[in-house]
C-alpha atoms as a PDB file:
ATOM      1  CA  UNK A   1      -7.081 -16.572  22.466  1.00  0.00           C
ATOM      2  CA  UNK A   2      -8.070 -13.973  19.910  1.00  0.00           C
ATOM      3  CA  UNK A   3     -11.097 -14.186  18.709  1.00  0.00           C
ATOM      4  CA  UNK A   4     -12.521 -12.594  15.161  1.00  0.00           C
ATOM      5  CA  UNK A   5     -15.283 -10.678  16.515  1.00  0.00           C
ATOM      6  CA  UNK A   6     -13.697  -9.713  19.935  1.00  0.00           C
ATOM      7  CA  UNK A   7     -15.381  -6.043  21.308  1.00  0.00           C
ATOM      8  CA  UNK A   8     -17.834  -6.405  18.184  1.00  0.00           C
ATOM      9  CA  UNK A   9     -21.907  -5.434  18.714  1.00  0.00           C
ATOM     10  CA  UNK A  10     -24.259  -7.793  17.416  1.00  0.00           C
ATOM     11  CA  UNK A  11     -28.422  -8.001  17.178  1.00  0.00           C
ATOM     12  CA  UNK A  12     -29.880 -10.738  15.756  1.00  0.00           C
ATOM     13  CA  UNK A  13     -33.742 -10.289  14.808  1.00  0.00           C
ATOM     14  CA  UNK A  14     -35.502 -13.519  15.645  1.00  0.00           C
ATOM     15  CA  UNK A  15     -32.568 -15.132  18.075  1.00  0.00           C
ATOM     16  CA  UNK A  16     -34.794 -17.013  20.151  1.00  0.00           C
ATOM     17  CA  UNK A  17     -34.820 -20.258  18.534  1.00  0.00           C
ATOM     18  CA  UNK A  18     -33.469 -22.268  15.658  1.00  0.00           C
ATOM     19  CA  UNK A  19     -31.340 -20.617  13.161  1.00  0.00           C
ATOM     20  CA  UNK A  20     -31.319 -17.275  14.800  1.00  0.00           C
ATOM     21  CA  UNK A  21     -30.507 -18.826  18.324  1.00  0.00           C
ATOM     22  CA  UNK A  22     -27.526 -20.250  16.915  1.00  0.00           C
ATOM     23  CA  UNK A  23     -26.157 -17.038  14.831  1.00  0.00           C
ATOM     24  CA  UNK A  24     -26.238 -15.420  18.167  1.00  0.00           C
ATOM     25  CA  UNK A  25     -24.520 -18.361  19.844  1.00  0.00           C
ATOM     26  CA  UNK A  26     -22.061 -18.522  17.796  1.00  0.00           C
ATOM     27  CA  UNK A  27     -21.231 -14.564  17.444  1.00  0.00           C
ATOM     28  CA  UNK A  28     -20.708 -14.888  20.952  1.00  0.00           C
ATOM     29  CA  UNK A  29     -18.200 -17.452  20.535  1.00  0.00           C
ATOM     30  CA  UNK A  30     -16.885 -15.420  18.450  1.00  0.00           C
ATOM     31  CA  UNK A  31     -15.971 -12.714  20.831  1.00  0.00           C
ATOM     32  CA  UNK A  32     -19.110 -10.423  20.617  1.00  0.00           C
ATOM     33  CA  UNK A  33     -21.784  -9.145  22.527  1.00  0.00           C
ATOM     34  CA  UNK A  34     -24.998 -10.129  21.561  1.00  0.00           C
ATOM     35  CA  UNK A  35     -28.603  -8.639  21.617  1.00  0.00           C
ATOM     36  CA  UNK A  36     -31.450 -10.373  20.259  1.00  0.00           C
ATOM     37  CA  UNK A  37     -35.206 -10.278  19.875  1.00  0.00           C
ATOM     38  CA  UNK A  38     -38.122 -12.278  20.227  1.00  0.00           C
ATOM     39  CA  UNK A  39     -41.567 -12.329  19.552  1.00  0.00           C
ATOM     40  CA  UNK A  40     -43.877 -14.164  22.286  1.00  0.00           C
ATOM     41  CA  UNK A  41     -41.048 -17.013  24.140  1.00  0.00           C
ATOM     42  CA  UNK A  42     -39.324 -14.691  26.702  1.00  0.00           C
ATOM     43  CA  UNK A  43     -38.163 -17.728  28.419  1.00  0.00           C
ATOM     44  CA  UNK A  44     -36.327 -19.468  25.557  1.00  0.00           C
ATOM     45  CA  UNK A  45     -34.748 -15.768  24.603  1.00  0.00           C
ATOM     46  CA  UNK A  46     -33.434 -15.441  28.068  1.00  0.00           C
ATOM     47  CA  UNK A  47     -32.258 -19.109  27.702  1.00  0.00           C
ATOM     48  CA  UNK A  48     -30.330 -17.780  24.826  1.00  0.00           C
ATOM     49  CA  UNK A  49     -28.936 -14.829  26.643  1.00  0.00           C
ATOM     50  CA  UNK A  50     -28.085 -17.260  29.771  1.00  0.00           C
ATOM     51  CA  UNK A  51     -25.997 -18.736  27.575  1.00  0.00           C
ATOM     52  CA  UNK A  52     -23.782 -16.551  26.187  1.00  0.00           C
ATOM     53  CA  UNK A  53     -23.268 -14.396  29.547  1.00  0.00           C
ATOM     54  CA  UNK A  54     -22.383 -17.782  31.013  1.00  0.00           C
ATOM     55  CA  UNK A  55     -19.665 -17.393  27.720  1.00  0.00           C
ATOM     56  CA  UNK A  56     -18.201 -14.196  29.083  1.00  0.00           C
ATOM     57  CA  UNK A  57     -20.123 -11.716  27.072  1.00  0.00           C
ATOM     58  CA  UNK A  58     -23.013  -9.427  27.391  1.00  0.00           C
ATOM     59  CA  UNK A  59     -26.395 -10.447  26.320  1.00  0.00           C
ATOM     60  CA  UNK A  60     -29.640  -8.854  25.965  1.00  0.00           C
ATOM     61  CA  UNK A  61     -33.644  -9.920  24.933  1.00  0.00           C
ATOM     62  CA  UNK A  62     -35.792  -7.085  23.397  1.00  0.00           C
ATOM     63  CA  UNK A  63     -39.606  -8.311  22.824  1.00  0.00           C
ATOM     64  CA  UNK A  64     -40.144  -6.800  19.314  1.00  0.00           C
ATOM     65  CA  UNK A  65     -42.670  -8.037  16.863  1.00  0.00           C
ATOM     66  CA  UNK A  66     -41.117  -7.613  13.349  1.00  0.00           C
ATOM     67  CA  UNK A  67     -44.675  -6.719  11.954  1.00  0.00           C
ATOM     68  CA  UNK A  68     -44.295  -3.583  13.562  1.00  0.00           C
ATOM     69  CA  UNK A  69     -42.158  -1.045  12.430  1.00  0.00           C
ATOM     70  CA  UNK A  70     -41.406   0.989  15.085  1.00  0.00           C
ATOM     71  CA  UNK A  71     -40.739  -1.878  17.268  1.00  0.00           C
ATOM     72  CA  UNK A  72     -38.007  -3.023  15.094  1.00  0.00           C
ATOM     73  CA  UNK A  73     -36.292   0.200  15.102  1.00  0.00           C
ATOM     74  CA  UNK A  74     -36.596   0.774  18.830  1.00  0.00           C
ATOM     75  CA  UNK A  75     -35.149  -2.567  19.063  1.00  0.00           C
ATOM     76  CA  UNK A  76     -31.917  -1.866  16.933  1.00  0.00           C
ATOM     77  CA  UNK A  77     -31.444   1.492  18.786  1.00  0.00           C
ATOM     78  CA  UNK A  78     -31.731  -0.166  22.259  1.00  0.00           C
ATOM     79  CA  UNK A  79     -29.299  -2.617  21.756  1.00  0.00           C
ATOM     80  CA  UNK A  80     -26.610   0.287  20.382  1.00  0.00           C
ATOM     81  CA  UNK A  81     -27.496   1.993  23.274  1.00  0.00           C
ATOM     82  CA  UNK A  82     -27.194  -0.891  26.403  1.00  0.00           C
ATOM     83  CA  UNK A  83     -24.521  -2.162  24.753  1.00  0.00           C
ATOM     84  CA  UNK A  84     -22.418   0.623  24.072  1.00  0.00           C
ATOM     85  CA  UNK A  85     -22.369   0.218  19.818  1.00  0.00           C
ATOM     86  CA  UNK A  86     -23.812  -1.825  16.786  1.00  0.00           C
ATOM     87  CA  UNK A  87     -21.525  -3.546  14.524  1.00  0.00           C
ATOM     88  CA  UNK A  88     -22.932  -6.469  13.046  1.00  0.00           C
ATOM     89  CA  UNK A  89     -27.096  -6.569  12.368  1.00  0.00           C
ATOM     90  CA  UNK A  90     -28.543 -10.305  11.180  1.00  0.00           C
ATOM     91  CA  UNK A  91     -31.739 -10.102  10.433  1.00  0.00           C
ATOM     92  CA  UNK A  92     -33.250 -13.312  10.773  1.00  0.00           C
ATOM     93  CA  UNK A  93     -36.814 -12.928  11.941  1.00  0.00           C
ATOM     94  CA  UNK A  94     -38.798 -14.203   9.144  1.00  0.00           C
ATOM     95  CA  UNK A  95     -42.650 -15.423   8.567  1.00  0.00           C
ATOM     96  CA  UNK A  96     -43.151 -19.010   7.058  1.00  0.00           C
ATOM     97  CA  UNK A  97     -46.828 -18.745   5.838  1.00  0.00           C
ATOM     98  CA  UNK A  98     -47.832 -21.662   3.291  1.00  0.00           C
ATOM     99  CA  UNK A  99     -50.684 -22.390   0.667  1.00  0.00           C
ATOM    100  CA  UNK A 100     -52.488 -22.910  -2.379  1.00  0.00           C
ATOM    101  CA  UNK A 101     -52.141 -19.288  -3.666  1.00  0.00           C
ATOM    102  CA  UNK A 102     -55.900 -18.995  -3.771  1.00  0.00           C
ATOM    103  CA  UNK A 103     -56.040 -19.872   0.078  1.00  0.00           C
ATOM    104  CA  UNK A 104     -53.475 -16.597   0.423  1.00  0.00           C
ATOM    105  CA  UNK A 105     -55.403 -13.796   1.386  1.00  0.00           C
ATOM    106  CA  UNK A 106     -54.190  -9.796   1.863  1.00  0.00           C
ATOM    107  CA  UNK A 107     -53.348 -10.725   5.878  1.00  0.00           C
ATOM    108  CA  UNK A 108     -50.712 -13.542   4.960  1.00  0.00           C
ATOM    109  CA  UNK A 109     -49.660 -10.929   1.885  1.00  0.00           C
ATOM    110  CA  UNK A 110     -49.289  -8.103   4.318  1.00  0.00           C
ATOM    111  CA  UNK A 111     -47.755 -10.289   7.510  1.00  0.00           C
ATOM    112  CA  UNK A 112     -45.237 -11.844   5.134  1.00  0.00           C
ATOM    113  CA  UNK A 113     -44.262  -8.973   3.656  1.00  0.00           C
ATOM    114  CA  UNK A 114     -44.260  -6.699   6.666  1.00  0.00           C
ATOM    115  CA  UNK A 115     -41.678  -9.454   8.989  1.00  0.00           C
ATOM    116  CA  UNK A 116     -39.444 -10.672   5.566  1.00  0.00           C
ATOM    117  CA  UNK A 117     -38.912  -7.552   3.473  1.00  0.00           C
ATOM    118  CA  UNK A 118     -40.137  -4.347   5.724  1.00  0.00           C
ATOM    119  CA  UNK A 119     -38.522  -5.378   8.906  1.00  0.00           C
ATOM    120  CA  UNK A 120     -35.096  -5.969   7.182  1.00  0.00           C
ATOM    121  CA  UNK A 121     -35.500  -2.898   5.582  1.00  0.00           C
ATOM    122  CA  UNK A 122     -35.870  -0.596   8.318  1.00  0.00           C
ATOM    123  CA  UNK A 123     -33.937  -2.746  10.933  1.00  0.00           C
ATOM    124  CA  UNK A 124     -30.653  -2.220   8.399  1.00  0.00           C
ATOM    125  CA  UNK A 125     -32.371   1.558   7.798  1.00  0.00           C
ATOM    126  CA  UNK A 126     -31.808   1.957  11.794  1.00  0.00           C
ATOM    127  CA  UNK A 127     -28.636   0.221  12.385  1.00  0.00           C
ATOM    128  CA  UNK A 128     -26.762   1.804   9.616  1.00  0.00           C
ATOM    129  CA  UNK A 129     -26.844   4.826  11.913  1.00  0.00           C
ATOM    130  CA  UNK A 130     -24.950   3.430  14.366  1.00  0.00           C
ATOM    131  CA  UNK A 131     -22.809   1.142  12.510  1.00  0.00           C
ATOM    132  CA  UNK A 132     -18.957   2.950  11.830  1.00  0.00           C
ATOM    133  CA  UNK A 133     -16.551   1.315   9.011  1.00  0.00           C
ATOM    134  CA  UNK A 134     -16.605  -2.051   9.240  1.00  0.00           C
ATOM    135  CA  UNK A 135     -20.132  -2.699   9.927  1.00  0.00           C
ATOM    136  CA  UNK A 136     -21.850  -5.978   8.557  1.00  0.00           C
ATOM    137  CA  UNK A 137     -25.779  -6.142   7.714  1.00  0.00           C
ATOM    138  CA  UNK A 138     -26.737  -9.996   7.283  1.00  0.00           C
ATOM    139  CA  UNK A 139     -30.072 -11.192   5.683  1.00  0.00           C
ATOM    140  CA  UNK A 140     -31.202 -14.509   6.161  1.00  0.00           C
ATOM    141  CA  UNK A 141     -33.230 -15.440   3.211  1.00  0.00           C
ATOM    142  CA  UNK A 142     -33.965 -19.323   2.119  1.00  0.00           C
ATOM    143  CA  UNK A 143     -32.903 -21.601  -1.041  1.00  0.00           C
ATOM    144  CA  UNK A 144     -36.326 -21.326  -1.761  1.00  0.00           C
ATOM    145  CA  UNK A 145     -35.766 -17.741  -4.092  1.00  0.00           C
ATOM    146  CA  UNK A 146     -33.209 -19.516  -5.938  1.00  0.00           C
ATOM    147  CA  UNK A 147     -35.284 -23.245  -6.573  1.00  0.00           C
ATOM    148  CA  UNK A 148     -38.840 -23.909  -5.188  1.00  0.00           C
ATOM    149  CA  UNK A 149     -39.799 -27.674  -5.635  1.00  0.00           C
ATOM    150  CA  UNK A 150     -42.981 -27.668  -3.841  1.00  0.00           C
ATOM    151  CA  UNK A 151     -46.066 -26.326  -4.468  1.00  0.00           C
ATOM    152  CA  UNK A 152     -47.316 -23.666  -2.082  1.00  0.00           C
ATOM    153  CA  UNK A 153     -44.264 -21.534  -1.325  1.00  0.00           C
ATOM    154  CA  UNK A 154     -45.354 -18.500  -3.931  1.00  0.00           C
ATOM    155  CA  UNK A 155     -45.608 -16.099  -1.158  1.00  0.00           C
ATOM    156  CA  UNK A 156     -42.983 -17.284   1.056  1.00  0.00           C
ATOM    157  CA  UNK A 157     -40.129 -17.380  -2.076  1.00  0.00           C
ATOM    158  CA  UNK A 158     -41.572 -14.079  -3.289  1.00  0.00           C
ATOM    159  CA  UNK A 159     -40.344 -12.435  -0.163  1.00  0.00           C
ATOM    160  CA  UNK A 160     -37.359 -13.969  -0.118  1.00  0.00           C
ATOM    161  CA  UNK A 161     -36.841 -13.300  -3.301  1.00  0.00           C
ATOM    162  CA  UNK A 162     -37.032  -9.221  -2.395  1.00  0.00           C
ATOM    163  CA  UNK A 163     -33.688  -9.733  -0.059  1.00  0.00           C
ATOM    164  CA  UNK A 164     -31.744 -10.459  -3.181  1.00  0.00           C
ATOM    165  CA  UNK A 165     -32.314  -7.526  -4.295  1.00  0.00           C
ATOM    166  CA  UNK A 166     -31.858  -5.037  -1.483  1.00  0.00           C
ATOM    167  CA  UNK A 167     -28.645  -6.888  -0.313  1.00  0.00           C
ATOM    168  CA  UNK A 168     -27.481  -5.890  -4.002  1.00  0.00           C
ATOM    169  CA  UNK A 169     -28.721  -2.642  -3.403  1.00  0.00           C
ATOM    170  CA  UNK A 170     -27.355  -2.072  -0.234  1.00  0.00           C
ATOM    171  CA  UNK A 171     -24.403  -2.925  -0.590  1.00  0.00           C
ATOM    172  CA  UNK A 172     -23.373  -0.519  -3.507  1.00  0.00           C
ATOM    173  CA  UNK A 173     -25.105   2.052  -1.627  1.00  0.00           C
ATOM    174  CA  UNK A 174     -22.987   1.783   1.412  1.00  0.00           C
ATOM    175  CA  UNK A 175     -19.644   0.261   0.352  1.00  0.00           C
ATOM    176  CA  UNK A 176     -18.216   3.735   0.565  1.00  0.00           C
ATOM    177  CA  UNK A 177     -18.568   3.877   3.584  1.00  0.00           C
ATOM    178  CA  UNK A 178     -17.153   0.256   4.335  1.00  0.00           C
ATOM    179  CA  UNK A 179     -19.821  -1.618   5.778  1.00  0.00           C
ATOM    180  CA  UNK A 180     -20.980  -4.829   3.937  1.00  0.00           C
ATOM    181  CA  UNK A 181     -24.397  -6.137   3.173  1.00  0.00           C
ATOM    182  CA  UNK A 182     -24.978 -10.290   2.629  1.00  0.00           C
ATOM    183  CA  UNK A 183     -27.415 -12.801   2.095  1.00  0.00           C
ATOM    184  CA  UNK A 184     -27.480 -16.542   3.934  1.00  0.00           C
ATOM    185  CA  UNK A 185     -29.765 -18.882   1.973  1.00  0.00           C
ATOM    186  CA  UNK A 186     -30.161 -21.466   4.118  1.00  0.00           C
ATOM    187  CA  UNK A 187     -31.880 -25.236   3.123  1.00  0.00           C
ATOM    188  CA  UNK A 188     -33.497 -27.607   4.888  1.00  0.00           C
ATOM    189  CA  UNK A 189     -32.066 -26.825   8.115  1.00  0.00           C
ATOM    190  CA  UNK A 190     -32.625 -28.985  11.658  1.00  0.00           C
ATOM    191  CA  UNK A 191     -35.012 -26.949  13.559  1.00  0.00           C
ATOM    192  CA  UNK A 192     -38.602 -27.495  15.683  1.00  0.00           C
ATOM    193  CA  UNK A 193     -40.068 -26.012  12.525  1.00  0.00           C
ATOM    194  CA  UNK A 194     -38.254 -28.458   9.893  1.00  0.00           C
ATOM    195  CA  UNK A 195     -36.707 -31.325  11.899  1.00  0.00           C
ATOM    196  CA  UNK A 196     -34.347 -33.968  10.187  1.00  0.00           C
ATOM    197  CA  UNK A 197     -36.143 -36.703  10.691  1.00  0.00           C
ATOM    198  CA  UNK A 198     -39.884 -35.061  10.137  1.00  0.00           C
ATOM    199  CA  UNK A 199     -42.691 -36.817   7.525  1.00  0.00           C
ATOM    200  CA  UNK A 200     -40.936 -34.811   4.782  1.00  0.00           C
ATOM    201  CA  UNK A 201     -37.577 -35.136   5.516  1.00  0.00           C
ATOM    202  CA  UNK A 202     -36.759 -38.286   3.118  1.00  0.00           C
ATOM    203  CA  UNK A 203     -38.057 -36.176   0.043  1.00  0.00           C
ATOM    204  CA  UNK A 204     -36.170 -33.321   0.638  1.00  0.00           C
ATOM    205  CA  UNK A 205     -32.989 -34.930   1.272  1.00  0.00           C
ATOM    206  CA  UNK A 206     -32.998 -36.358  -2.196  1.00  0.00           C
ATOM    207  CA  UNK A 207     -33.123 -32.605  -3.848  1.00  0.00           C
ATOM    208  CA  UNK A 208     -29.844 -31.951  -2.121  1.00  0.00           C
ATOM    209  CA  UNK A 209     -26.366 -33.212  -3.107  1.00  0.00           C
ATOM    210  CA  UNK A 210     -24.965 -33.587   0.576  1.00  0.00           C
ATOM    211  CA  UNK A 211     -27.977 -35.743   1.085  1.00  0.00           C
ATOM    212  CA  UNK A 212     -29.240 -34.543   4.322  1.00  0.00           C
ATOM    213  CA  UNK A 213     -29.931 -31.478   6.798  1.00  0.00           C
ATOM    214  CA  UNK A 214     -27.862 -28.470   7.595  1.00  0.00           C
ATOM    215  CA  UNK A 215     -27.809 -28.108  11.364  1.00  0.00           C
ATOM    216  CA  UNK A 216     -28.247 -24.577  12.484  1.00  0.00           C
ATOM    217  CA  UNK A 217     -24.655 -24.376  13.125  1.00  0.00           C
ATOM    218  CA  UNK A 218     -23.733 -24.698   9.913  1.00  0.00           C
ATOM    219  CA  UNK A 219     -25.888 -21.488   8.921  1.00  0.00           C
ATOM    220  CA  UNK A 220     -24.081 -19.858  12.221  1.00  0.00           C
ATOM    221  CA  UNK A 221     -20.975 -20.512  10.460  1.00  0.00           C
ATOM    222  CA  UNK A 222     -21.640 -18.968   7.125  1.00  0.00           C
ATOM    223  CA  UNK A 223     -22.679 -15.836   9.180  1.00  0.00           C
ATOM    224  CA  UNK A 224     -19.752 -15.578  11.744  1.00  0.00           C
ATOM    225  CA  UNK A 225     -17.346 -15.589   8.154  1.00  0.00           C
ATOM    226  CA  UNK A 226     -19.295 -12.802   6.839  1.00  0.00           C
ATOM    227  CA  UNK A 227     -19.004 -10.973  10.244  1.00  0.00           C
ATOM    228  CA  UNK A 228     -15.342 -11.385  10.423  1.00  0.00           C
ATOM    229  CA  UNK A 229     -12.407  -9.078   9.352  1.00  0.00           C
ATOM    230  CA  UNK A 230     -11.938 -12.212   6.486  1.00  0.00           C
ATOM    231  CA  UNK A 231     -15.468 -11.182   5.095  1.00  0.00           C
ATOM    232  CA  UNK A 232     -14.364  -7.711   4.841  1.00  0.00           C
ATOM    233  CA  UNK A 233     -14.139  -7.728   0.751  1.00  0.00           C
ATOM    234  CA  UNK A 234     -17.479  -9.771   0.249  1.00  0.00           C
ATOM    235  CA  UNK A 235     -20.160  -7.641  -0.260  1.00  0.00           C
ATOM    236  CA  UNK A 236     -23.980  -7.790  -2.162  1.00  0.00           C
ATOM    237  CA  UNK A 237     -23.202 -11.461  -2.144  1.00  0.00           C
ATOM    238  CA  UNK A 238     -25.701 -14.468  -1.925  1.00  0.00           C
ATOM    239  CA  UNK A 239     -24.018 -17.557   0.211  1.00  0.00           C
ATOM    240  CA  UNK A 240     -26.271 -20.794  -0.145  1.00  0.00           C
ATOM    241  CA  UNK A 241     -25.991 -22.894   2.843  1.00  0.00           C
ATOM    242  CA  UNK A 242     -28.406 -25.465   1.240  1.00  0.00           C
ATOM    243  CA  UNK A 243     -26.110 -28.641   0.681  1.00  0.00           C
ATOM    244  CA  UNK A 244     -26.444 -28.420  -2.761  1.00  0.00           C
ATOM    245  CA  UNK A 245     -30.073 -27.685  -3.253  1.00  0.00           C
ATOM    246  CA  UNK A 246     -29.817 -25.361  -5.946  1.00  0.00           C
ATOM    247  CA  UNK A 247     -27.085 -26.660  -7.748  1.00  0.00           C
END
């Protein structure tokens, strides 16, 4: 069977869990060999990895805290180097800090800003380096930058807001040299974080057309079509995977 992504590189920041767990699921599917990182759970990482090796392909966990810097970069340069090459980077690792704006302080300014817009920044800044024609750079943002319907999401959509912009950015700056740069919104998707059937689920499902929760998958999806050969002229592009949220 051919698959799309077949010999293909990926590293997906934050694959431990949720969302990201199922990007790198799902690129493995796909044919590729995934790395991923994690914060604190090593076990549910290497659950991750488990999974796709039992798949066929190659698999790695790098511990890497996306408030630091340099950990970020020695992440993206391990996985080119274990595995041989970096095609596709998803960065997904992202900080969810809430609040009145006057319960916001500099620490939840400079964590949220340091995991959603630095790390993405220099993760891309680092794989680029690697990455040969053909490469694909994949920033998970939220519907939240587009519509934000709840009070106490200021900081939260503010970062999110920032990938618009360097997805835009980047992907003039390196279409000459073939490699693509896109943004996943996701909505309300069912997670530990955000489950379907949580206290808030009811409300939220009425802002939506479809009427209910994405399941990660259906994020997965978006990204494995961006990663493909048939993404190949989509580039600076914002996908909403929201079920209608903004609409």
């Amino acid at each position: 069977m051919n698959k799309a992504l077949r010999d293909k590189v990926a590293l997906v920041t934050g694959g431990g869990r949720g969302i990201g767990a199922a990007v790198a699921l799902r690129l493995a599917e796909e044919g590729a060999d995934v790395a991923l990182t994690y914060q604190h759970n090593q076990q549910r990482a290497g659950e991750v990895v488990d999974q796709i090796r039992s798949a066929g392909r190659r698999a790695i966990a790098v511990q890497a805290d996306s408030v630091d810097p340099a950990a970020v970069v020695a992440a993206v340069d391990r996985a080119a180097d274990e595995l041989g090459r970096l095609d596709i980077l998803v960065n997904n690792a992202g900080a969810f800090l809430l609040g009145p704006i006057e319960d916001l302080g500099l620490k939840e300014f400079e964590q949220t800003v340091a995991v959603n817009v630095r790390a993405p920044f220099v993760a891309s800044q680092a794989a680029v380096q690697h990455m040969a024609a053909g490469g694909r750079i994949i920033n998970i943002g939220s519907n939240v930058a587009e519509r934000t319907v709840f009070p106490g999401f200021s900081l939260y959509a503010m970062s999110k807001t920032a990938l618009i912009g360097m997805t835009k950015a980047l992907g003039r700056e390196l279409g000459g040299r073939a490699i693509t740069v896109n943004l996943v919104n996701p909505g309300a998707t069912d997670t530990e974080l955000n489950p379907a059937d949580g206290p808030n689920a009811h409300t939220i499902n009425g802002f939506t057309a479809l009427g209910h929760y994405a399941a990660p998958g259906d994020v997965a999806a978006a990204v494995a079509f961006l990663a493909s050969p048939d993404g190949r002229y989509i580039t600076g592009a914002t996908v909403n995977v929201d079920g209608g949220f903004t609409i």
